[in-house]
Protein backbone atom coordinates (compact mmCIF):
# COMPACT_ATOMS: atom_id res chain seq x y z
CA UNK A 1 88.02 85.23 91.20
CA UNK A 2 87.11 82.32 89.18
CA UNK A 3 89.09 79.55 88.61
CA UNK A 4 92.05 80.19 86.27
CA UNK A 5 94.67 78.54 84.00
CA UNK A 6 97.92 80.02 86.07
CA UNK A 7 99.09 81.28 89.09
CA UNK A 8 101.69 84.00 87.98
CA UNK A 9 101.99 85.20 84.29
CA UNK A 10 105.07 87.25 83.46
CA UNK A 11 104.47 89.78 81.09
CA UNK A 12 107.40 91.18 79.57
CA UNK A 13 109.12 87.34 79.45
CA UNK A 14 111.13 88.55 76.45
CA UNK A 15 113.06 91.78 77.55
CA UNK A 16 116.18 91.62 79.42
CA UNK A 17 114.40 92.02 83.35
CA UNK A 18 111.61 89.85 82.29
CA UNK A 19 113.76 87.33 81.15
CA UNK A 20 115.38 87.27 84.36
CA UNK A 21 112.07 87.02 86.59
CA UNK A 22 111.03 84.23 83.87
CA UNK A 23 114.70 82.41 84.83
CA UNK A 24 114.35 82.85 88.56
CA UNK A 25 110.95 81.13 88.44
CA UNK A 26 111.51 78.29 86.67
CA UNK A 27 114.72 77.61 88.19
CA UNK A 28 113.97 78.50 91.89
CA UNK A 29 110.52 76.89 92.10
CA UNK A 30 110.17 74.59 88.86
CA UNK A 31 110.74 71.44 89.99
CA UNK A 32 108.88 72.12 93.74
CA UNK A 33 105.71 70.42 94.51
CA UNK A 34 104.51 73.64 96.09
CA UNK A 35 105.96 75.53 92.94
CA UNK A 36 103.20 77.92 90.89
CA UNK A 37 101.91 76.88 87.21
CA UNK A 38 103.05 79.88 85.61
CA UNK A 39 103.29 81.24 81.86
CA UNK A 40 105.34 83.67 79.98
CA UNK A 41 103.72 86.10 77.94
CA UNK A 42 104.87 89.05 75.07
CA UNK A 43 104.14 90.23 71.90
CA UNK A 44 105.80 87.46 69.84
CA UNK A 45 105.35 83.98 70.06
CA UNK A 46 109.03 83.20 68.21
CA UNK A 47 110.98 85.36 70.99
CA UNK A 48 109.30 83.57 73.48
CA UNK A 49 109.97 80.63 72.70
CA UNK A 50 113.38 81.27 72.07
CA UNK A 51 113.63 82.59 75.74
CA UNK A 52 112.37 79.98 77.25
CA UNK A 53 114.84 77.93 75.45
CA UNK A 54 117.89 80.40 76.30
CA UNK A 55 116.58 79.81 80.21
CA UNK A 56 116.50 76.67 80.06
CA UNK A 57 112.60 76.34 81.31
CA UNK A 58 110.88 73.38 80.53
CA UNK A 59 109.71 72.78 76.88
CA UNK A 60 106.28 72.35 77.72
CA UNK A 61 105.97 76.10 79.77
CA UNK A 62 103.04 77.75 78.48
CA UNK A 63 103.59 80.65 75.87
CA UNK A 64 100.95 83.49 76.09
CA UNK A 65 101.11 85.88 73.04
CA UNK A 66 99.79 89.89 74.44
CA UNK A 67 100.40 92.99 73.15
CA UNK A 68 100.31 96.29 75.36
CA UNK A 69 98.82 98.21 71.85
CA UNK A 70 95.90 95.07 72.34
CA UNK A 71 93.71 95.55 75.01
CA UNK A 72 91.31 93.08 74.30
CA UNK A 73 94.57 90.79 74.16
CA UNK A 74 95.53 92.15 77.63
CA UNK A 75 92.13 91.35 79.20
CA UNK A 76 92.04 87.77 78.03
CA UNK A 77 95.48 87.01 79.26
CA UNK A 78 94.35 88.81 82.61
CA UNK A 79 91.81 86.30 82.64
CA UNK A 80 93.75 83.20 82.48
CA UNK A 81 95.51 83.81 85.73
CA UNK A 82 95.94 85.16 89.14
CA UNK A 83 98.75 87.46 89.36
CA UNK A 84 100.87 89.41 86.61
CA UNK A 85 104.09 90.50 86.75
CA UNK A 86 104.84 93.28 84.50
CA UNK A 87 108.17 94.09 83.55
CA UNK A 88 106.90 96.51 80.42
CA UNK A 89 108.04 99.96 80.72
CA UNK A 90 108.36 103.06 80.88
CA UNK A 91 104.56 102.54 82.66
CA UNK A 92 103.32 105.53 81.49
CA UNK A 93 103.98 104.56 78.13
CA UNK A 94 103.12 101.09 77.68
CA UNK A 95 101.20 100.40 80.92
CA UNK A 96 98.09 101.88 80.62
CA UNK A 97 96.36 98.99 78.90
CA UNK A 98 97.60 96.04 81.18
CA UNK A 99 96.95 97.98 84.49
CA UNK A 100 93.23 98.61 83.10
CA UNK A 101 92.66 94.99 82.04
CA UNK A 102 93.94 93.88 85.52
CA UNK A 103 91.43 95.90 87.56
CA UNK A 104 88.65 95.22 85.23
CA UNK A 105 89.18 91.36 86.10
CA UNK A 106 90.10 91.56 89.54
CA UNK A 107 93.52 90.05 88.55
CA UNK A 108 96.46 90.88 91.45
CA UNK A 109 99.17 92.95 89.38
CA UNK A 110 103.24 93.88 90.51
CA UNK A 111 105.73 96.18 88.74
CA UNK A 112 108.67 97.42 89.26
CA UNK A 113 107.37 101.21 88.40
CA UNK A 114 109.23 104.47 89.30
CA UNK A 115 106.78 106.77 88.33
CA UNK A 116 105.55 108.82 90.59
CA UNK A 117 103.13 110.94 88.45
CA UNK A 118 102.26 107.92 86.44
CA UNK A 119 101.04 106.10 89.53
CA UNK A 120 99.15 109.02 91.18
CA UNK A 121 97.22 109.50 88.33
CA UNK A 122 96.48 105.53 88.07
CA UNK A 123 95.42 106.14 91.95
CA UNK A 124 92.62 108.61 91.22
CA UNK A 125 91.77 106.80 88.23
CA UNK A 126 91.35 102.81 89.57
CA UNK A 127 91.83 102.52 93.14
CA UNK A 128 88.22 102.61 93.80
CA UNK A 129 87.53 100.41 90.87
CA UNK A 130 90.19 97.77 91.95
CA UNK A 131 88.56 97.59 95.23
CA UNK A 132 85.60 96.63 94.46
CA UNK A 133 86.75 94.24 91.74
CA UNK A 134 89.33 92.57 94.49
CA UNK A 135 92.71 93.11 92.55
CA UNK A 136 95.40 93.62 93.81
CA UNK A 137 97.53 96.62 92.29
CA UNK A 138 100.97 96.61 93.94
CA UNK A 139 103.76 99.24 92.26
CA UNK A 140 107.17 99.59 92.71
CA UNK A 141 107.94 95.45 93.77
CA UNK A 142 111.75 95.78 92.74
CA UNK A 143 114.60 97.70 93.93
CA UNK A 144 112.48 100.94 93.93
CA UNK A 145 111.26 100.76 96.69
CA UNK A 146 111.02 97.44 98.41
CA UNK A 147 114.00 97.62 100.41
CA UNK A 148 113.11 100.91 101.90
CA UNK A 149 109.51 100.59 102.24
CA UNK A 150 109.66 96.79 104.05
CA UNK A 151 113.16 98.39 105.86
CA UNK A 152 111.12 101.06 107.15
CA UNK A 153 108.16 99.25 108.07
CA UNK A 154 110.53 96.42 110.12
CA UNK A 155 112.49 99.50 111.89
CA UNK A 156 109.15 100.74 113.12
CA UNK A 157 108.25 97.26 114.28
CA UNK A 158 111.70 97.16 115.99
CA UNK A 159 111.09 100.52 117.47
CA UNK A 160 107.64 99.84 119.04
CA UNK A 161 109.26 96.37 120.27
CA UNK A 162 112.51 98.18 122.01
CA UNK A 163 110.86 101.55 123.08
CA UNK A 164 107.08 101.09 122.92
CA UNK A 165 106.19 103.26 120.34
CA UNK A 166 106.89 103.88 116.31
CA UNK A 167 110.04 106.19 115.59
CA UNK A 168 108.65 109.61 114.27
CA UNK A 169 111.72 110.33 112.33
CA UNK A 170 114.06 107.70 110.40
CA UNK A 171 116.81 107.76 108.34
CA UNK A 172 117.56 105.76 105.37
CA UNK A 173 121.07 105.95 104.61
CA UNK A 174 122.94 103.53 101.47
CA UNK A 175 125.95 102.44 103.30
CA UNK A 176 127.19 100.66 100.09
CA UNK A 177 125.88 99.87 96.79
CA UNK A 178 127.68 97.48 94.21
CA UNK A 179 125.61 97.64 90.72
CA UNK A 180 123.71 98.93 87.95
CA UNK A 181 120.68 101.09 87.67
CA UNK A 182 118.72 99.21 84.68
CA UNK A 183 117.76 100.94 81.37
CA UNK A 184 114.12 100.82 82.59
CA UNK A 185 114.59 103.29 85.52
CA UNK A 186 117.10 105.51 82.96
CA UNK A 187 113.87 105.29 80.43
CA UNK A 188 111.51 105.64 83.10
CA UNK A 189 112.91 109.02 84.86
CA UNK A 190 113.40 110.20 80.68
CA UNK A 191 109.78 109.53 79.94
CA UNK A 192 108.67 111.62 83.55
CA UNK A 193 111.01 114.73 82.76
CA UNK A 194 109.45 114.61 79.04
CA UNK A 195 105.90 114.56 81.06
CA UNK A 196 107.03 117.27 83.24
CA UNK A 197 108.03 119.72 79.89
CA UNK A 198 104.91 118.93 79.04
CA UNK A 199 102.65 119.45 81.97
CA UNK A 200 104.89 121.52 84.11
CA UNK A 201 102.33 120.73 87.09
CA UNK A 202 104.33 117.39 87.26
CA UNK A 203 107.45 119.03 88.47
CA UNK A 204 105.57 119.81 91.52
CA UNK A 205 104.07 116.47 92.19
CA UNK A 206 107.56 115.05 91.40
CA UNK A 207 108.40 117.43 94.54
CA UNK A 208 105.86 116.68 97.07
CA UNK A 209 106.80 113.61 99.78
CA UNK A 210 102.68 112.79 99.94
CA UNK A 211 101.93 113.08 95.75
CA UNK A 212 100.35 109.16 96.48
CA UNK A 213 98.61 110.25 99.91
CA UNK A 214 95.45 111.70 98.26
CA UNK A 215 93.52 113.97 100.92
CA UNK A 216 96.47 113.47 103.52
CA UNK A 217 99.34 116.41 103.80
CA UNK A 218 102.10 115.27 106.33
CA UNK A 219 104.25 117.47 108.07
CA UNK A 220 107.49 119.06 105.97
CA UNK A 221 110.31 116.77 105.77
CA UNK A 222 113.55 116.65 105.30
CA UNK A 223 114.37 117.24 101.43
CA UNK A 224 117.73 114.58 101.42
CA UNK A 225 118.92 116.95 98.27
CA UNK A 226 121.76 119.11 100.34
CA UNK A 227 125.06 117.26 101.20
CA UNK A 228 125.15 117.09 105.20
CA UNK A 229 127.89 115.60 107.75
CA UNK A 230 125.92 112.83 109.54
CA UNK A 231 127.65 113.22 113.12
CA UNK A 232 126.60 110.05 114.49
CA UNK A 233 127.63 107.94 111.43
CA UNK A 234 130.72 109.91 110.82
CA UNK A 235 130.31 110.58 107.22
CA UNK A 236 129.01 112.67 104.73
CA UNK A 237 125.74 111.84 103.18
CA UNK A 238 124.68 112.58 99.20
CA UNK A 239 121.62 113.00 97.30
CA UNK A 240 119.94 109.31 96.33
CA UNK A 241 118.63 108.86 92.72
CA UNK A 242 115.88 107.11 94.15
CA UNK A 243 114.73 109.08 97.30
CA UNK A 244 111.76 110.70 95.27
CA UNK A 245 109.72 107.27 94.76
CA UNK A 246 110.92 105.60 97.61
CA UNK A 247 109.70 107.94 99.65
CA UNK A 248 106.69 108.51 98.30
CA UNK A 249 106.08 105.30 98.98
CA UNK A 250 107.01 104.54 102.20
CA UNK A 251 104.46 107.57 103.44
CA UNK A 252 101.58 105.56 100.98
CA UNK A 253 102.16 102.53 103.00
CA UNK A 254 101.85 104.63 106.18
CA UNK A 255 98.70 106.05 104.96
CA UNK A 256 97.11 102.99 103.75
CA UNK A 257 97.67 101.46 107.15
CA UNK A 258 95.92 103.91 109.10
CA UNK A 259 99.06 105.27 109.88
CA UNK A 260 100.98 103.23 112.41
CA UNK A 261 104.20 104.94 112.12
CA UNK A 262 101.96 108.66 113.36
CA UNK A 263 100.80 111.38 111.26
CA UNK A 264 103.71 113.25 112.29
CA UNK A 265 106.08 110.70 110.66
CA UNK A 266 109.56 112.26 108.75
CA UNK A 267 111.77 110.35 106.57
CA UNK A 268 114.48 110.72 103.90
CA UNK A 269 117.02 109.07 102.23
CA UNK A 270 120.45 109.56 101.19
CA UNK A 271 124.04 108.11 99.92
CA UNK A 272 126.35 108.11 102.69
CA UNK A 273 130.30 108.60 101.17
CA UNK A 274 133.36 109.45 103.39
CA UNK A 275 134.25 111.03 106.49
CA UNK A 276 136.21 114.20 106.39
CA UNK A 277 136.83 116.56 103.37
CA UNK A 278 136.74 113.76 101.23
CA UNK A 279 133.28 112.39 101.95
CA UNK A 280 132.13 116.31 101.70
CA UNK A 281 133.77 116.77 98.07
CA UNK A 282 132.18 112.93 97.29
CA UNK A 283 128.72 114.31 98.57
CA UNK A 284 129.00 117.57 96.77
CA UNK A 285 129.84 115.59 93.30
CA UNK A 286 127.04 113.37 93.86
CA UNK A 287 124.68 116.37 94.00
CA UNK A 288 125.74 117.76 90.97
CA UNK A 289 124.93 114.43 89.41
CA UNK A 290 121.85 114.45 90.83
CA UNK A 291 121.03 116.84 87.24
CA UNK A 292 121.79 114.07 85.02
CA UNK A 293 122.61 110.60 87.09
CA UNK A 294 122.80 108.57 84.21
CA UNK A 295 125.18 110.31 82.14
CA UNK A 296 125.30 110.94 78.85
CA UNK A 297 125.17 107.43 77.63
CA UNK A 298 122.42 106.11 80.06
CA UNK A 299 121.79 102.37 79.64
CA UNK A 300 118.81 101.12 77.14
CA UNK A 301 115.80 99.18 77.91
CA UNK A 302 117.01 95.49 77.46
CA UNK A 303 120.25 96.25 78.20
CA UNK A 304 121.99 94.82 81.25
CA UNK A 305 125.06 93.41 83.41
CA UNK A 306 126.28 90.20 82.92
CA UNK A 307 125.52 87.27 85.03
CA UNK A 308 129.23 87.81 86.96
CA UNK A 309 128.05 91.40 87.46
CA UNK A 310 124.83 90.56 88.56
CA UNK A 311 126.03 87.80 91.21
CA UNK A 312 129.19 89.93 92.18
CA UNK A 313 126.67 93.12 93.36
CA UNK A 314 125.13 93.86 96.34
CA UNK A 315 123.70 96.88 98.67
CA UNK A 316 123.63 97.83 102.33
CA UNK A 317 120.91 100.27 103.69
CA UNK A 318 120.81 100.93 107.00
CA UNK A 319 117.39 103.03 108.90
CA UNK A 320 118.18 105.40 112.02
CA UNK A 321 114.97 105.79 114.12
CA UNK A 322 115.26 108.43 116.09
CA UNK A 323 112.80 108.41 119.35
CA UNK A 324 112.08 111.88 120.74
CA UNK A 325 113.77 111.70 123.70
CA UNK A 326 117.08 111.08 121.75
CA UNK A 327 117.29 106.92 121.57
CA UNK A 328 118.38 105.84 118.54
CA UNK A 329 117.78 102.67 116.53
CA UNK A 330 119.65 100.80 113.90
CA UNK A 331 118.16 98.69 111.45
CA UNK A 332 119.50 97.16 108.28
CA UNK A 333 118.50 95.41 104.94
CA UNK A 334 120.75 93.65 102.67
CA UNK A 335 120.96 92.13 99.28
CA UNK A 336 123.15 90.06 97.41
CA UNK A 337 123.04 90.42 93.69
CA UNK A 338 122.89 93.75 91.43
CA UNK A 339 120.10 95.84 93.06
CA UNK A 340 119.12 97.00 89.38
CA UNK A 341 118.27 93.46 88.16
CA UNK A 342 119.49 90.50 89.70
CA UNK A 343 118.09 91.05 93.48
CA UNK A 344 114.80 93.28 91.34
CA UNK A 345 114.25 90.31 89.34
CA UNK A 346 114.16 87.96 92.46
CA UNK A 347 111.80 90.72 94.69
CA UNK A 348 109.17 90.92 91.57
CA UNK A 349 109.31 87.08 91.71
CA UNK A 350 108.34 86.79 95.14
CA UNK A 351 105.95 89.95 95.68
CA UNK A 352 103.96 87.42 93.10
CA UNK A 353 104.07 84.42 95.30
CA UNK A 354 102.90 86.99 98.27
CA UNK A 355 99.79 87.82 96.58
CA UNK A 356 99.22 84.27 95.79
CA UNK A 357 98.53 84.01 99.56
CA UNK A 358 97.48 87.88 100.36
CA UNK A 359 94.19 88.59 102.12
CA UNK A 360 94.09 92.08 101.55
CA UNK A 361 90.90 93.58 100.44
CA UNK A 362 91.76 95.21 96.41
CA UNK A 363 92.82 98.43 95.56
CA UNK A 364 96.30 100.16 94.88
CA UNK A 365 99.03 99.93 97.26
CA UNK A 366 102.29 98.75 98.12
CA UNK A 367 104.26 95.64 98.78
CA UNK A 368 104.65 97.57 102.03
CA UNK A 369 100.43 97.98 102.59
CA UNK A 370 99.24 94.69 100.68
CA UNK A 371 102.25 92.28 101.75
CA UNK A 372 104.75 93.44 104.65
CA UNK A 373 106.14 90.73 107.12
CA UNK A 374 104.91 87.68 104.78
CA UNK A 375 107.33 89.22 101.55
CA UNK A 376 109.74 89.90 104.22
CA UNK A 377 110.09 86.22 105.66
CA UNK A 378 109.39 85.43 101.30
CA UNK A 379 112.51 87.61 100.66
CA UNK A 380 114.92 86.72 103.44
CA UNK A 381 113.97 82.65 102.98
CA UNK A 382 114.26 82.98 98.90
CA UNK A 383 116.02 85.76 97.71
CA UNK A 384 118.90 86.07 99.85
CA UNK A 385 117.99 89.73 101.17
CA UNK A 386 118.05 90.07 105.04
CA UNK A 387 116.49 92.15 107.53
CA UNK A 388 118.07 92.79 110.67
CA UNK A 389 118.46 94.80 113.83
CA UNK A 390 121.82 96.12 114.55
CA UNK A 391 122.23 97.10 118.04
């Protein structure tokens, strides 16, 4: 790539998660030596710079004015820099543009997208494109799905350490969860069922654990969506909002690595509640929400927890690799902050300082594929999210 005005760009500075990514940067790694010369960019020039003022950033951080309807704005701001962090969604809607401009210029791009039918049709359309430019094209680098496709990928490494060989089945299970969903997921999953009434085929891509493994069908795995009585956890386990992208995900990051966990490879996540009847009635209810998890009044696009909220939430997953002949392994990532924004806003942050350093050859792929133990040792030194063995 040749040489550019910035590092990192984030895109989106303006809106409530970009704001947030735009705050963690210039207060985490402003005054560093080793820091990135970064920008914040959006569609108006006045909200930017009140942002930057409401953050307390520097008065002289660069202002970059883009526009998602623009693409010729999009390209030139691609141009100016290295990486972009795009916090602009519901993808399907609004991300069309950026993503297009960023393979076009061989510019390394993150998100924090939950779309699984958005980003399988961006897969058939650029990932042999970004290749051969050199970018970079890394989805999902917040809540959904970082946690569960690095906790995977450091339970297999754990598992080939301890028994000498990758688990072929693991478990994710939330132990505990303290925190919002934010209004871009709530718009996100609104803008994919609208998709689906309107292209009914997208139901059954929604359905399918490999929709992002094009040419590769796994074996059947376990669906997560039926309340079931864990016996070696002792407690009932739910449905998980999240399951269908993380998934998805976690077997794309397989696949792009040649698949070290095996071809054979099952995994699925759920909610674990309560032992006893009460865990099963907890479980049951959480299924049944499972039709409409955000409720009625599900939260907006820019809308978001306060800072108390964000700092008093948290989240405990914990991966079961199960070995074949019955050895079990516990592994377990955890996050201070609200998973939704505060410890999302801190991941998208760092996947961009990743790529900063990344190797990996272009195309579209996952923090998982393009980054693994380098955003791992990023996230545990910076953002206060561990990874550890258990037992």
């Amino acid at each position: 790539m040749a040489e550019t005005d910035f590092d990192i760009i984030v895109y989106g500075a303006t809106g409530y998660t970009g704001r947030l990514v735009a705050e963690y940067l210039s207060n985490h790694y402003g005054e560093r030596e080793d820091g990135p010369n970064w920008a914040m960019a959006g569609r108006s020039l006045d909200k930017l710079e009140a942002v930057r003022d409401e953050i307390g950033a520097p008065a002289d951080t660069p202002l970059v004015v883009a526009d998602a309807d623009d693409p010729a704005s999009l390209k030139a701001m691609c141009e100016r820099t290295k990486v972009v962090l795009t916090t602009v969604g519901p993808y399907q809607l609004y991300g069309d543009n950026l993503l297009a401009a960023c393979v076009e210029t061989g510019t390394d791009y993150a998100d924090l997208c939950g779309e699984p039918a958005w980003m399988a049709e961006k897969i058939e359309q650029h990932h042999a494109k970004a290749k051969e430019t050199g970018a970079r094209i890394c989805f999902s680098s917040g809540f959904d799905s970082i946690p569960f496709d690095l906790g995977v990928m450091m339970a297999q490494e754990a598992a080939k350490a301890r028994f000498g060989a990758p688990a072929p089945r693991i478990r994710g299970r939330v132990r505990s969860m303290q925190g919002t969903f934010s209004g871009g997921t709530a718009a996100s999953l609104g803008a994919t069922m609208q998709a689906a009434m309107r292209k009914p085929a997208i139901i059954s891509l929604l359905r399918d654990p490999f929709a992002l493994t094009p040419g590769f069908e796994g074996p059947d795995q376990p669906s997560g969506m039926v309340p079931r009585h864990e016996e070696d956890l002792g407690k009932w386990a739910a449905p998980f909002v999240m399951a269908p992208i993380n998934t998805k995900n976690v077997h794309r990051t397989n696949f792009l690595l040649g698949h070290p966990y095996g071809e054979d490879f099952k995994y699925d996540e759920m909610v674990l509640t309560s032992p006893g009847e009460a865990g099963r009635k907890m479980a049951e209810a959480a299924q049944e929400m499972m039709k409409n998890p955000f409720g009625s009044k599900p939260p907006k696009p820019g809308e978001g927890p306060t800072r108390e909220e964000r700092e008093n939430g948290f989240y405990d997953v914990l991966f079961v690799a199960e070995m074949p002949g019955g050895e079990t392994l516990h592994y377990a990532v955890k996050g201070k902050y609200d998973p939704g924004y505060g410890s999302t806003s801190r991941m998208l942050s760092e996947t961009g300082m990743a790529l900063l350093d990344c190797k990996a050859d272009g195309g579209i792929g996952t923090p998982g594929s393009f980054l693994g133990k380098a955003l791992v040792d990023r996230l545990q030194e910076h953002a206060e999210i561990s990874f550890a063995a258990e037992d």
